[in-house]
C-alpha atoms as a PDB file:
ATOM      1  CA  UNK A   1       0.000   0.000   0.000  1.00  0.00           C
ATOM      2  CA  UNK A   2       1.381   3.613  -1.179  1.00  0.00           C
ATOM      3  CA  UNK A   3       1.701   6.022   1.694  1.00  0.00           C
ATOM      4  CA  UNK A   4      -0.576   8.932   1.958  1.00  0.00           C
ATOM      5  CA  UNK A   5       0.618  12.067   1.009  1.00  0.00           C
ATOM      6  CA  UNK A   6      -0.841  14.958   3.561  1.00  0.00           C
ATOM      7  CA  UNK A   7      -1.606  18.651   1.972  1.00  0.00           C
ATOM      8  CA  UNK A   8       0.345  21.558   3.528  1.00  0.00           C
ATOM      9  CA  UNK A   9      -1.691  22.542   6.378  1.00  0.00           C
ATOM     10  CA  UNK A  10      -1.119  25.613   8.164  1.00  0.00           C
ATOM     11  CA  UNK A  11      -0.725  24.191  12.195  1.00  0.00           C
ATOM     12  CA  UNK A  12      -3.385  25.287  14.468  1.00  0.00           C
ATOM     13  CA  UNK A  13      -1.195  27.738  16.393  1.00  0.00           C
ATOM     14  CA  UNK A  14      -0.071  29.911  13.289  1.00  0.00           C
ATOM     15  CA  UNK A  15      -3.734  29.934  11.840  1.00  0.00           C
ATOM     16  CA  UNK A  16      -4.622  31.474  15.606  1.00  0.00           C
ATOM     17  CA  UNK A  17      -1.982  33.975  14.671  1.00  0.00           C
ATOM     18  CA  UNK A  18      -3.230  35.013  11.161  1.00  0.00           C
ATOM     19  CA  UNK A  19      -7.151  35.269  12.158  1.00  0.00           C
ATOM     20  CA  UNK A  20      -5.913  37.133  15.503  1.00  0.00           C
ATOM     21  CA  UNK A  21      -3.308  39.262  13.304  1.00  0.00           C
ATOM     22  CA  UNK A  22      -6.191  40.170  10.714  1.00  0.00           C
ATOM     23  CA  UNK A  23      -8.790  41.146  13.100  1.00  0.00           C
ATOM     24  CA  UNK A  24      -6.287  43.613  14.235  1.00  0.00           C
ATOM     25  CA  UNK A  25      -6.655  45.060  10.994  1.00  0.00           C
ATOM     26  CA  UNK A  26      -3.265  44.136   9.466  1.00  0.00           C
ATOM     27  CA  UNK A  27      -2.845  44.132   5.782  1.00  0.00           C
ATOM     28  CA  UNK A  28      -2.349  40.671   4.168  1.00  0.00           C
ATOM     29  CA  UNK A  29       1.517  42.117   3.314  1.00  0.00           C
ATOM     30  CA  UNK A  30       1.946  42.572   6.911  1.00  0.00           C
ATOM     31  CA  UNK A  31       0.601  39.590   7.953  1.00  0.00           C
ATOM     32  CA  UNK A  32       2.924  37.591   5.799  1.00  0.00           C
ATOM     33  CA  UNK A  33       5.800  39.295   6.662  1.00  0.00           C
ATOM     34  CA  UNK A  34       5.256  38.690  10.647  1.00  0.00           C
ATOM     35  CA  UNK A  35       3.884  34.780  10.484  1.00  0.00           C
ATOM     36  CA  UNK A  36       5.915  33.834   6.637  1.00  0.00           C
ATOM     37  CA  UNK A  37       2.173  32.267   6.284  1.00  0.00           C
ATOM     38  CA  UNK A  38       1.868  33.576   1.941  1.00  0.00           C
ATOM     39  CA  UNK A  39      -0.996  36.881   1.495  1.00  0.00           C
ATOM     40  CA  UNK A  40      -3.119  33.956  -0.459  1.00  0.00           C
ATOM     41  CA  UNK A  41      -3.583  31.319   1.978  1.00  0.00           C
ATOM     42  CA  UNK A  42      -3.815  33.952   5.271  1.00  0.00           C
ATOM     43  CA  UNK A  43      -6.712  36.003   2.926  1.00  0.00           C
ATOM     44  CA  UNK A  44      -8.323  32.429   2.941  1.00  0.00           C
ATOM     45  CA  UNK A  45      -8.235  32.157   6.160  1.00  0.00           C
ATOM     46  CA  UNK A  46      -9.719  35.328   7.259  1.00  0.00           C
ATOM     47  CA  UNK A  47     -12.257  34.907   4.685  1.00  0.00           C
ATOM     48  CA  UNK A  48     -12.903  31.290   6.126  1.00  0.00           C
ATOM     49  CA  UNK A  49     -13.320  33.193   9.412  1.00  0.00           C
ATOM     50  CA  UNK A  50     -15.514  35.647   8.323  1.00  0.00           C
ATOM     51  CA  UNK A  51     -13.181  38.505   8.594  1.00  0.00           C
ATOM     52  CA  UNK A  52     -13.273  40.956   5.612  1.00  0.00           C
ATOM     53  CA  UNK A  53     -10.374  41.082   3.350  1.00  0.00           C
ATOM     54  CA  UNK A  54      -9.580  44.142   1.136  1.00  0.00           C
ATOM     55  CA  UNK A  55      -9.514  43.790  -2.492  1.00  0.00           C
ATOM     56  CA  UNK A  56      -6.091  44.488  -4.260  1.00  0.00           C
ATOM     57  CA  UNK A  57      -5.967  47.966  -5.338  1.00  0.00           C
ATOM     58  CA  UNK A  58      -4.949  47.239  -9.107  1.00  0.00           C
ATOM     59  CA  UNK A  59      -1.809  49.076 -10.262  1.00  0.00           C
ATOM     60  CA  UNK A  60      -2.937  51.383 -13.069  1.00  0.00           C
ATOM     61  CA  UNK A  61      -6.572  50.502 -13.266  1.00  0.00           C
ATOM     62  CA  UNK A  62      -8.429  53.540 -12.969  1.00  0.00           C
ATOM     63  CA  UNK A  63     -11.979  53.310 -11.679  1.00  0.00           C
ATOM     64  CA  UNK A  64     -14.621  53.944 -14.754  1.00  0.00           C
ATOM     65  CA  UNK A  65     -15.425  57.427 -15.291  1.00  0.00           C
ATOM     66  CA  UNK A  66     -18.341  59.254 -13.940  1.00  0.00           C
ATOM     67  CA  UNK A  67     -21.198  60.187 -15.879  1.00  0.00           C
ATOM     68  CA  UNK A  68     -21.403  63.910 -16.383  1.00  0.00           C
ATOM     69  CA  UNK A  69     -24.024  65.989 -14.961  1.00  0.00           C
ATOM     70  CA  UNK A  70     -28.152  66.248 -16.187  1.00  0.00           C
ATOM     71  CA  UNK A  71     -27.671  68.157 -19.232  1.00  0.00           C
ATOM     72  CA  UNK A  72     -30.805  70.217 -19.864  1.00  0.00           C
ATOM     73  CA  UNK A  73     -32.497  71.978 -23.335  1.00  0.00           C
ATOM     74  CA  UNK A  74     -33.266  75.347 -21.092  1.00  0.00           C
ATOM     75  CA  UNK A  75     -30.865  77.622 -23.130  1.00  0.00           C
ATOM     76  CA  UNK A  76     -30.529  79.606 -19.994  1.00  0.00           C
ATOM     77  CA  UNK A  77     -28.950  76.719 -17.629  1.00  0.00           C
ATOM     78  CA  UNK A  78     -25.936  77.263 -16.092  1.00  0.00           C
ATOM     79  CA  UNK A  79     -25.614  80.954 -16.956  1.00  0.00           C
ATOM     80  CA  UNK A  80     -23.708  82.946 -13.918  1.00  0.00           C
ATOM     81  CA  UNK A  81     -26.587  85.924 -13.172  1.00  0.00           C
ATOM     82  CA  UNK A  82     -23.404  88.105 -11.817  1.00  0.00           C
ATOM     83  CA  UNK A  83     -21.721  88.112 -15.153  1.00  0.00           C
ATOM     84  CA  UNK A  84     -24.823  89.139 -17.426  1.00  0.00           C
ATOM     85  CA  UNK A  85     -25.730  92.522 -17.501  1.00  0.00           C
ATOM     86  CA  UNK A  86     -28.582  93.950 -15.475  1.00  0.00           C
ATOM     87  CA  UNK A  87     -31.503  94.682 -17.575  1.00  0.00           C
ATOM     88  CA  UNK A  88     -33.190  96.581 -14.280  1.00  0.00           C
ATOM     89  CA  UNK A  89     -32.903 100.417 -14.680  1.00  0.00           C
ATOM     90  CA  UNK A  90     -33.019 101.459 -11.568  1.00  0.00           C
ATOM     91  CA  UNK A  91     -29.040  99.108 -11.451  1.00  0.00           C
ATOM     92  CA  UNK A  92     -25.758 101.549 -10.804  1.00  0.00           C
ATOM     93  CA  UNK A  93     -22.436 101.047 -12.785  1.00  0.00           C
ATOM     94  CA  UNK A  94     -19.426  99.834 -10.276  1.00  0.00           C
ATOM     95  CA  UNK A  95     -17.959 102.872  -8.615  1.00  0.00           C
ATOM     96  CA  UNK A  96     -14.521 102.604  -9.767  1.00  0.00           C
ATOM     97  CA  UNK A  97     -11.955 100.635 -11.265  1.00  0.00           C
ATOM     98  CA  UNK A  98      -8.249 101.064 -10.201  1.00  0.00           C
ATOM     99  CA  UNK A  99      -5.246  98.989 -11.383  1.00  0.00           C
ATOM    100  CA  UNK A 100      -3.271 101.011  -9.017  1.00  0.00           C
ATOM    101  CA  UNK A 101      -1.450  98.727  -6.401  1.00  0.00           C
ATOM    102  CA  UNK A 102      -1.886 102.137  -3.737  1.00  0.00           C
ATOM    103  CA  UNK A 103      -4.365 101.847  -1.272  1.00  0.00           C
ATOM    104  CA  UNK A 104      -6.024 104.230  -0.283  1.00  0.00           C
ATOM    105  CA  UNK A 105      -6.836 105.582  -4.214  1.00  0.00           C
ATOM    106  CA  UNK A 106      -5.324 109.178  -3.902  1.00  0.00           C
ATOM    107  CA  UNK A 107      -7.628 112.074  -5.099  1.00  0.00           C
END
């Protein structure tokens, strides 16, 4: 009869360690660095356990663009009131206009 070959199991203590280590909050980088336990099998683990794992961020994968703002048919949509000119009469001009760097304007 051939002997039985056993999977790589993780012992009991260092499985402890990575569920303990990732309720912390470590990072599955982290994690493998303190217990040598690889950022594969230790996400398993925590997601075995129920504890969340963060998806890998994706180096140069941008996230899809957003749509742009409601457009709208009303021809006077985002016009800026303070830039058109008043149409009331009773409106005054701005006092004055210096380019002068002075303060206070001499007279």
């Amino acid at each position: 009869m051939a002997p039985r070959r056993m999977a790589n199991v993780l012992s009991d203590n260092k499985k402890q360690q990575v569920v303990a280590l990732g309720r912390l909050g470590w990072p599955l980088r982290r994690i493998e660095d303190e217990t040598g336990v690889r950022r594969e099998t230790a996400s398993a683990y925590l997601k075995a356990a129920g504890i969340p794992v963060r998806p890998p961020r994706g180096w140069g994968r941008r996230p899809p663009a957003k749509p742009a703002n409601g457009t709208s048919t009303d021809p006077g949509a985002g016009r800026n009131p303070a830039n058109d000119p008043s149409t009331d009469p009773d409106s005054k001009p701005a006092n004055e206009v210096s380019t002068d760097l002075a303060w206070p304007p001499c007279q």
